[in-house]
C-alpha atoms as a PDB file:
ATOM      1  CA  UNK A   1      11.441   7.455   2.208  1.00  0.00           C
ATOM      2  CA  UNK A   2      13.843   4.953   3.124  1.00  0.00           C
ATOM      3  CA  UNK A   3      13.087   1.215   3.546  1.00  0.00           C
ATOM      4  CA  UNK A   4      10.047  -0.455   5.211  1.00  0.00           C
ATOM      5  CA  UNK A   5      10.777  -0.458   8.640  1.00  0.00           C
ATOM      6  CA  UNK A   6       7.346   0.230   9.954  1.00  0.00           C
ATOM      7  CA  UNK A   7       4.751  -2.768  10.369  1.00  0.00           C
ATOM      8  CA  UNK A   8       1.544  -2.450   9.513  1.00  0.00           C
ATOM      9  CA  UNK A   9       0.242  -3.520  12.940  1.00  0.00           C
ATOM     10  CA  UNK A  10       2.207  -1.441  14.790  1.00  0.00           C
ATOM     11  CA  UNK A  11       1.252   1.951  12.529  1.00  0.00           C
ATOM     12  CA  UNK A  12      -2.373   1.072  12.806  1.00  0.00           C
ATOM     13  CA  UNK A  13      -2.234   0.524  16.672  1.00  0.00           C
ATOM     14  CA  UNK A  14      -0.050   4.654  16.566  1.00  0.00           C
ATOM     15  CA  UNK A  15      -3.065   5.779  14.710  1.00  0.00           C
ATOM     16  CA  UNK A  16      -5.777   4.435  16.835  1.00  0.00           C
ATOM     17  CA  UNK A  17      -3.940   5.941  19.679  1.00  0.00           C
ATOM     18  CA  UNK A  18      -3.704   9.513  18.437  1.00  0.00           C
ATOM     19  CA  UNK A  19      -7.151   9.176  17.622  1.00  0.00           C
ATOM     20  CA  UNK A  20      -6.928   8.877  14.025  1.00  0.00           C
ATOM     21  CA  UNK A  21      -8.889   6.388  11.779  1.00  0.00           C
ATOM     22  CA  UNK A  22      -7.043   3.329  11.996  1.00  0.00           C
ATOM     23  CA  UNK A  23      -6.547   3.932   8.020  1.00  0.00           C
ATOM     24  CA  UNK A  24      -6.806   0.099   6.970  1.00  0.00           C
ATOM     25  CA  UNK A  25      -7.393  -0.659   3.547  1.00  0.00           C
ATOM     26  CA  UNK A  26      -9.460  -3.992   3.387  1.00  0.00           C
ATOM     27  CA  UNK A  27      -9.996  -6.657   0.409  1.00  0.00           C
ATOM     28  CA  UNK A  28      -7.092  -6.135  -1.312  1.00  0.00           C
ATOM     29  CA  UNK A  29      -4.468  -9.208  -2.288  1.00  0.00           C
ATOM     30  CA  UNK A  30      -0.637  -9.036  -1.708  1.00  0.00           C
ATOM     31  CA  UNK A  31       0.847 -10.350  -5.124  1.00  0.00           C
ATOM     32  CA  UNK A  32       3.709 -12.039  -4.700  1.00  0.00           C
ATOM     33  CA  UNK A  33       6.708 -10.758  -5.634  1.00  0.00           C
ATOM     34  CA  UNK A  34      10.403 -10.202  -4.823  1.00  0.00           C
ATOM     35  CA  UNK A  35       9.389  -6.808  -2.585  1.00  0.00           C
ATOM     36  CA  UNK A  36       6.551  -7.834   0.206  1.00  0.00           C
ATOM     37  CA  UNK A  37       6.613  -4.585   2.279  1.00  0.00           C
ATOM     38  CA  UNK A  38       6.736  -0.892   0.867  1.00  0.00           C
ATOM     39  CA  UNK A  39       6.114   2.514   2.399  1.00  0.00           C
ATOM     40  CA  UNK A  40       5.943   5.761   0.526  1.00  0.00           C
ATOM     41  CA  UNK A  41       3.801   8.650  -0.434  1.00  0.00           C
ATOM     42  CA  UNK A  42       0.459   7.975  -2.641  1.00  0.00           C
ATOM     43  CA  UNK A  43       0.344   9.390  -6.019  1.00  0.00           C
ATOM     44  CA  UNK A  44      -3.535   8.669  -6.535  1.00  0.00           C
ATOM     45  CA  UNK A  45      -5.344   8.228 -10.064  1.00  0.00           C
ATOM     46  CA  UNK A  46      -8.746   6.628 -10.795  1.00  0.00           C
ATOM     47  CA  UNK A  47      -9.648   3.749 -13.503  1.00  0.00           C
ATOM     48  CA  UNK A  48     -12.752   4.433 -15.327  1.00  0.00           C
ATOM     49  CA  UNK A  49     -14.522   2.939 -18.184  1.00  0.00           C
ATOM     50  CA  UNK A  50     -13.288   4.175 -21.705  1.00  0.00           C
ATOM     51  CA  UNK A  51     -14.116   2.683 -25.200  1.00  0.00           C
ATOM     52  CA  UNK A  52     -10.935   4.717 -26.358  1.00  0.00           C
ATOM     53  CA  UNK A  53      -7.735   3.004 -27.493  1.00  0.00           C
ATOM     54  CA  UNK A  54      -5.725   1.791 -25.583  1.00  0.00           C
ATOM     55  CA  UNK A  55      -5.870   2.706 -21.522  1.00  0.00           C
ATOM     56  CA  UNK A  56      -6.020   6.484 -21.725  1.00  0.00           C
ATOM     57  CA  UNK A  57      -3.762   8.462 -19.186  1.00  0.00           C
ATOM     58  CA  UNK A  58      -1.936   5.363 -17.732  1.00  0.00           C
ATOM     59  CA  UNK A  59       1.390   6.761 -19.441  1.00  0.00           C
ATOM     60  CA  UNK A  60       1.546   9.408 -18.336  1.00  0.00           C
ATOM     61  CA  UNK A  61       0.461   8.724 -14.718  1.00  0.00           C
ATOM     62  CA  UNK A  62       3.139   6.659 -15.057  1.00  0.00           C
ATOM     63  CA  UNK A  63       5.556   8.709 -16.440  1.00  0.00           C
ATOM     64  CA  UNK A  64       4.561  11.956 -13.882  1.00  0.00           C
ATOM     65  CA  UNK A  65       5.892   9.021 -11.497  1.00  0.00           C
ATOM     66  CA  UNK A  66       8.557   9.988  -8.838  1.00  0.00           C
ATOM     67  CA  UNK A  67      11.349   7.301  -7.260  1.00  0.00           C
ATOM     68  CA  UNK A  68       9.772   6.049  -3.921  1.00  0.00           C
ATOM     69  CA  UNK A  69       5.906   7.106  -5.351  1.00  0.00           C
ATOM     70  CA  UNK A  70       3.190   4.410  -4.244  1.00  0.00           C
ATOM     71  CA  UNK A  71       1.195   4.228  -6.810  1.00  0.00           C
ATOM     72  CA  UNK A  72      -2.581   4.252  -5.442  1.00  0.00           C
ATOM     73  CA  UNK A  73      -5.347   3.569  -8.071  1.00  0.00           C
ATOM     74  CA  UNK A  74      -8.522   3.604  -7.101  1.00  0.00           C
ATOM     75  CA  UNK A  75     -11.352   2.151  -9.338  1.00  0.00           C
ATOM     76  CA  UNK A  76     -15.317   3.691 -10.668  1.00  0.00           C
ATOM     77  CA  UNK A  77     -14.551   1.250 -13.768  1.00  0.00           C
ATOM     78  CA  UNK A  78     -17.347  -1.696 -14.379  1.00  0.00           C
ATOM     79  CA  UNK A  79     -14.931  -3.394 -16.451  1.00  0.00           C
ATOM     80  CA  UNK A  80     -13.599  -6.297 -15.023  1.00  0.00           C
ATOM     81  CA  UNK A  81      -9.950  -5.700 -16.485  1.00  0.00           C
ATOM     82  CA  UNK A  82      -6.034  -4.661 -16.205  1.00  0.00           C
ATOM     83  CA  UNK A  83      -4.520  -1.515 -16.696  1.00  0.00           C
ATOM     84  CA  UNK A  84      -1.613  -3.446 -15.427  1.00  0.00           C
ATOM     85  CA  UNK A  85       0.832  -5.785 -16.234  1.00  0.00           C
ATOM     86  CA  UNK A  86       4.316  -6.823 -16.426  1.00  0.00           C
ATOM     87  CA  UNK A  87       5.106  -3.946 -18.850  1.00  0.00           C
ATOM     88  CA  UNK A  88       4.118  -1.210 -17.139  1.00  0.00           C
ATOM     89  CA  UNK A  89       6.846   0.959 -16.064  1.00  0.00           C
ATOM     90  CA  UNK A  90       7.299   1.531 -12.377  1.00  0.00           C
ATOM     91  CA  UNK A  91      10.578   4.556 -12.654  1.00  0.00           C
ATOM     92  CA  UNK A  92      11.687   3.282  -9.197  1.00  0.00           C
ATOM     93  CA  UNK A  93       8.294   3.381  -7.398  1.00  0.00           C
ATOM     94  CA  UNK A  94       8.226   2.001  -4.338  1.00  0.00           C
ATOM     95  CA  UNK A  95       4.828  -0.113  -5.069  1.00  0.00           C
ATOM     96  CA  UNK A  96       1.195  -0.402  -6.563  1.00  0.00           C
ATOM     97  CA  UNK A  97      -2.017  -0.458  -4.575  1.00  0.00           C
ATOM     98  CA  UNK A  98      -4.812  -1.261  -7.077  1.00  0.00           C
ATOM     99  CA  UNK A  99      -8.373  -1.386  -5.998  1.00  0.00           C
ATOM    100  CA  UNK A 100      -9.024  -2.878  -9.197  1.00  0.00           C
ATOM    101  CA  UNK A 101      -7.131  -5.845 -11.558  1.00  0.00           C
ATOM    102  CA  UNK A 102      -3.734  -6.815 -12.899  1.00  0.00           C
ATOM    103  CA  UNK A 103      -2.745  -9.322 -15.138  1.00  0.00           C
ATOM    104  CA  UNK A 104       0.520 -11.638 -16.553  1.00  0.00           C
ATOM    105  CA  UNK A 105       1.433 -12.186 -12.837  1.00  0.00           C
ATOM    106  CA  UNK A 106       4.428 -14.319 -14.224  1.00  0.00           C
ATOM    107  CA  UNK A 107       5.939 -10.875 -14.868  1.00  0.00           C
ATOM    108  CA  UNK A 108       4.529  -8.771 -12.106  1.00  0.00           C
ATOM    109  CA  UNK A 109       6.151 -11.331  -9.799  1.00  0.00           C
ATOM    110  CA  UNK A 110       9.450 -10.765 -11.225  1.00  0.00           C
ATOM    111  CA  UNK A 111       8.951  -6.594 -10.849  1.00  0.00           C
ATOM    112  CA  UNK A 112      11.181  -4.911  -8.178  1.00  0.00           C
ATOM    113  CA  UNK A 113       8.203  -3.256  -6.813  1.00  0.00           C
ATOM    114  CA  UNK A 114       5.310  -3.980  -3.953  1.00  0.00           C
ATOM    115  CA  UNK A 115       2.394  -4.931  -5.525  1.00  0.00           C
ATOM    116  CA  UNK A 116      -1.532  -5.234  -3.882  1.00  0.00           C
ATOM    117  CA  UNK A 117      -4.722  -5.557  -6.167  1.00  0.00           C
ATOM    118  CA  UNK A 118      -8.259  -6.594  -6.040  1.00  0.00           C
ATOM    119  CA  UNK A 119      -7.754 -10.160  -8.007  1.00  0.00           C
ATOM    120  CA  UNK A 120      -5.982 -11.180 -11.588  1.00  0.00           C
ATOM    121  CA  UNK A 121      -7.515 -11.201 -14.641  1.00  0.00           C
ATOM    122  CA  UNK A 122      -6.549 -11.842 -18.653  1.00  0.00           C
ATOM    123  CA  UNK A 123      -8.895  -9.064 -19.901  1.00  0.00           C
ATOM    124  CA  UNK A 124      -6.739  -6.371 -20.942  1.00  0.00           C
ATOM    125  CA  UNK A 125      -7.600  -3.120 -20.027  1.00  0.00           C
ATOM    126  CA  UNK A 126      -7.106  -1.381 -23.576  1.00  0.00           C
ATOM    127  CA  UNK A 127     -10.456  -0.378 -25.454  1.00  0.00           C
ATOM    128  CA  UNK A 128     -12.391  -0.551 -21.900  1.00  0.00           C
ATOM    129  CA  UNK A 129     -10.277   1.512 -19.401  1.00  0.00           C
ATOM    130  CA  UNK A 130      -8.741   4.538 -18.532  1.00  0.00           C
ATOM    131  CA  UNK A 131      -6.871   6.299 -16.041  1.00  0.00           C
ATOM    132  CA  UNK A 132      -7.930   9.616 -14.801  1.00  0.00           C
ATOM    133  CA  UNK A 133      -7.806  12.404 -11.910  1.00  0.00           C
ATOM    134  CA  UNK A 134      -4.218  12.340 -11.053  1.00  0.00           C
ATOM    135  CA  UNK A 135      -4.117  13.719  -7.415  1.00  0.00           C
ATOM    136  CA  UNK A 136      -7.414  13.255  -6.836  1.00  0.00           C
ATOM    137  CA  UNK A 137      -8.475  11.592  -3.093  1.00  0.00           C
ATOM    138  CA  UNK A 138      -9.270   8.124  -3.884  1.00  0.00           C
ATOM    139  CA  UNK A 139     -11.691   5.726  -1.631  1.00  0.00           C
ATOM    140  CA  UNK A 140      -9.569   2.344  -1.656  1.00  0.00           C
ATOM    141  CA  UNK A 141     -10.891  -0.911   0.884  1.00  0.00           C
ATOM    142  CA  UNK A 142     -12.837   1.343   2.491  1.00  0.00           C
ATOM    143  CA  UNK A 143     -10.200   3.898   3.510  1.00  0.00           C
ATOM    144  CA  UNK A 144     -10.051   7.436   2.177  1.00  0.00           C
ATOM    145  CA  UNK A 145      -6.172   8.154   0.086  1.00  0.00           C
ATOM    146  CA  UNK A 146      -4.917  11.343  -1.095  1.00  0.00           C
ATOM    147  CA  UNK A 147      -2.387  12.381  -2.729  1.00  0.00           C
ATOM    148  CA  UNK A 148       0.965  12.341  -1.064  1.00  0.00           C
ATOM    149  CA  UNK A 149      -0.278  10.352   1.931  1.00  0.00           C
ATOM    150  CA  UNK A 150       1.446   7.939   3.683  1.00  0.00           C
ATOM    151  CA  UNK A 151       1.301   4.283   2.633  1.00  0.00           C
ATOM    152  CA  UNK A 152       2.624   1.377   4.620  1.00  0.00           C
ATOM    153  CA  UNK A 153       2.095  -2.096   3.065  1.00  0.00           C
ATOM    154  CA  UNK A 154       3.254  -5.701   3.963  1.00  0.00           C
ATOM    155  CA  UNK A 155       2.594  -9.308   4.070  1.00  0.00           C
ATOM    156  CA  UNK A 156      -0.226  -8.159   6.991  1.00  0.00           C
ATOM    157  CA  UNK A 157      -1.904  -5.698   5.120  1.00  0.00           C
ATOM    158  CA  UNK A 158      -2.153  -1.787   4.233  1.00  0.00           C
ATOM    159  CA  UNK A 159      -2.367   1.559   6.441  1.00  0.00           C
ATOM    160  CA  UNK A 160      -2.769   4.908   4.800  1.00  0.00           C
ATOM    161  CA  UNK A 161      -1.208   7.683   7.217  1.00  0.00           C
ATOM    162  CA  UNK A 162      -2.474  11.426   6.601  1.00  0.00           C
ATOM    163  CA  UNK A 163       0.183  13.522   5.218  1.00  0.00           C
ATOM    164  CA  UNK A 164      -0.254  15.827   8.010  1.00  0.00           C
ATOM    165  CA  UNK A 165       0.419  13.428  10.307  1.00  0.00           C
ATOM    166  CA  UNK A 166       2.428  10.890   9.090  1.00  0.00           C
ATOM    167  CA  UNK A 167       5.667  11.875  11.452  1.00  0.00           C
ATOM    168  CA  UNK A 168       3.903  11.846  14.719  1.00  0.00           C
ATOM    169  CA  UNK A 169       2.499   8.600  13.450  1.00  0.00           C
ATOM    170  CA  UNK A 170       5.476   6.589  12.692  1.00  0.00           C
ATOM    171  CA  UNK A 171       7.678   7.993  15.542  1.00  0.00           C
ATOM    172  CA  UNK A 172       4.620   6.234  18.161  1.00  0.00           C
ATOM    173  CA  UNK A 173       4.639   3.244  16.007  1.00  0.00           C
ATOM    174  CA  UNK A 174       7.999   3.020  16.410  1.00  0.00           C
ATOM    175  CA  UNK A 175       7.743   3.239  19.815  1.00  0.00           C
ATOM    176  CA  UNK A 176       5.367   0.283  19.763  1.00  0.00           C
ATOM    177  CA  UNK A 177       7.976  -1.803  17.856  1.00  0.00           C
ATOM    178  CA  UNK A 178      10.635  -1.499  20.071  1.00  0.00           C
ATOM    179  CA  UNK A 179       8.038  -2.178  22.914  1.00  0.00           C
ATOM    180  CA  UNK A 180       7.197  -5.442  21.190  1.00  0.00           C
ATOM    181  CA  UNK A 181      10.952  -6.295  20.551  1.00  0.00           C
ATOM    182  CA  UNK A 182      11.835  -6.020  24.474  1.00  0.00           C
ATOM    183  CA  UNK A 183       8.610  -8.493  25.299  1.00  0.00           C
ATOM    184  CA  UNK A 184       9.828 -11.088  22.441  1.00  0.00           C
ATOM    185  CA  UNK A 185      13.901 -10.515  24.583  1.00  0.00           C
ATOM    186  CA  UNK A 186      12.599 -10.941  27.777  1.00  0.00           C
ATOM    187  CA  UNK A 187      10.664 -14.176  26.075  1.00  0.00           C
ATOM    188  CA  UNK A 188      13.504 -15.626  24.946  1.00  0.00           C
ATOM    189  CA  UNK A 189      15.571 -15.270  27.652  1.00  0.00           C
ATOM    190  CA  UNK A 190      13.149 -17.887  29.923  1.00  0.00           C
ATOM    191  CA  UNK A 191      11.152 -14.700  31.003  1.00  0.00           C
ATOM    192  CA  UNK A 192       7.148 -16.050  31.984  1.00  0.00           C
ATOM    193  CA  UNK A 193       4.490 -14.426  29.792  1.00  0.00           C
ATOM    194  CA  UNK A 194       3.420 -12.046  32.439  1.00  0.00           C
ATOM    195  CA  UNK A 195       7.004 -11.058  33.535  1.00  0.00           C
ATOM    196  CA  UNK A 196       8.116 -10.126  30.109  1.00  0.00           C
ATOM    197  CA  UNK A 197       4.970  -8.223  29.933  1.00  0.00           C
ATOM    198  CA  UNK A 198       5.829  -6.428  32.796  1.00  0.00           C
ATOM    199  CA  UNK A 199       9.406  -5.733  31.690  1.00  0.00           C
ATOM    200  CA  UNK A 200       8.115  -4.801  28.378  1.00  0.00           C
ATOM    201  CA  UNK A 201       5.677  -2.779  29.168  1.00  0.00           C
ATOM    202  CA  UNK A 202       3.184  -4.342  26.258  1.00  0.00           C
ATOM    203  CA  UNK A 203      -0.403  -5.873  26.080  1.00  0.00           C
END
């Protein structure tokens, strides 16, 4: 899946209109890093509690991992603790959604990779955690993820597109875009707020 491209907003709005769930994810933070958008298909897992060493299964979810993956983890854990941090591999994923906790956000924020999460916390995960039913349909913010959905993220927030529908979806929303681009033209070319609405065809 090539680059962003697609707000948030604007995917939300297609979905409401083809009478899908709007598909926002809510509570979760955007970490700051040097990637703030990211769209790609969800490779789900779940945290869980574990007294085993280390996090069990985080490898190799990790390393099962394809280029342009969003890694989507949702979380049945009571632990309040990270199963990641600035050394976990991403193998060209295009980001993280983590209904749970990450840690040494020093180094997260230096990742080339999207990243969302619950909060930040220096309890490692290892001993407490582990990382389970790859695949699986996950229940993240309140919105329902499986695997190999469609997951658009930015600074706004998070939309989860069903696979089955995910090319209907962003062909409206892109229609919505460039509906919103000719209101902000006719704005800035002295256009009133009703007139450009007009000409736009928005709001």
């Amino acid at each position: 899946m090539a680059g962003p491209g697609f707000e948030s907003p604007a995917v939300s709005d297609a979905m409401e209109h083809l009478g899908l769930p709007t598909g926002v994810v809510d509570g979760l933070t955007n970490v700051p890093t040097d990637i703030l958008s990211a769209i790609g298909f969800a490779r789900t897992a779940t945290v869980v509690d574990s007294d085993e060493a280390n996090i069990p299964g985080l490898a190799e979810y990790l390393d099962e991992a394809q280029e342009g993956d969003m890694l989507v983890l949702g979380w049945e854990a009571t632990s309040v603790a990270s199963v990641w941090g600035g050394l976990a591999a991403t193998r060209g994923c295009a980001g993280l959604v983590n209904a749970g906790w990450i840690r040494n956000l020093a180094d997260v924020s230096e990742l080339r990779l999207a990243v969302w999460a619950r909060g930040a916390t220096p309890c490692s995960g290892k001993g407490r955690l582990a990382v389970t039913n790859v695949g699986a349909p996950v229940t993240v913010g309140g919105a329902v993820i499986n695997d190999r959905d469609l997951v658009i993220a930015d600074s706004t927030g998070i939309c989860v597109v069903p696979g089955a529908q995910w090319w209907s979806v962003l062909a409206y929303a892109a229609q919505l875009q460039d509906r919103d681009e000719a209101f902000r033209q006719a704005l800035s070319t002295g256009a009133g707020f009703s007139s450009a609405r007009r000409e736009a065809g928005t709001m």
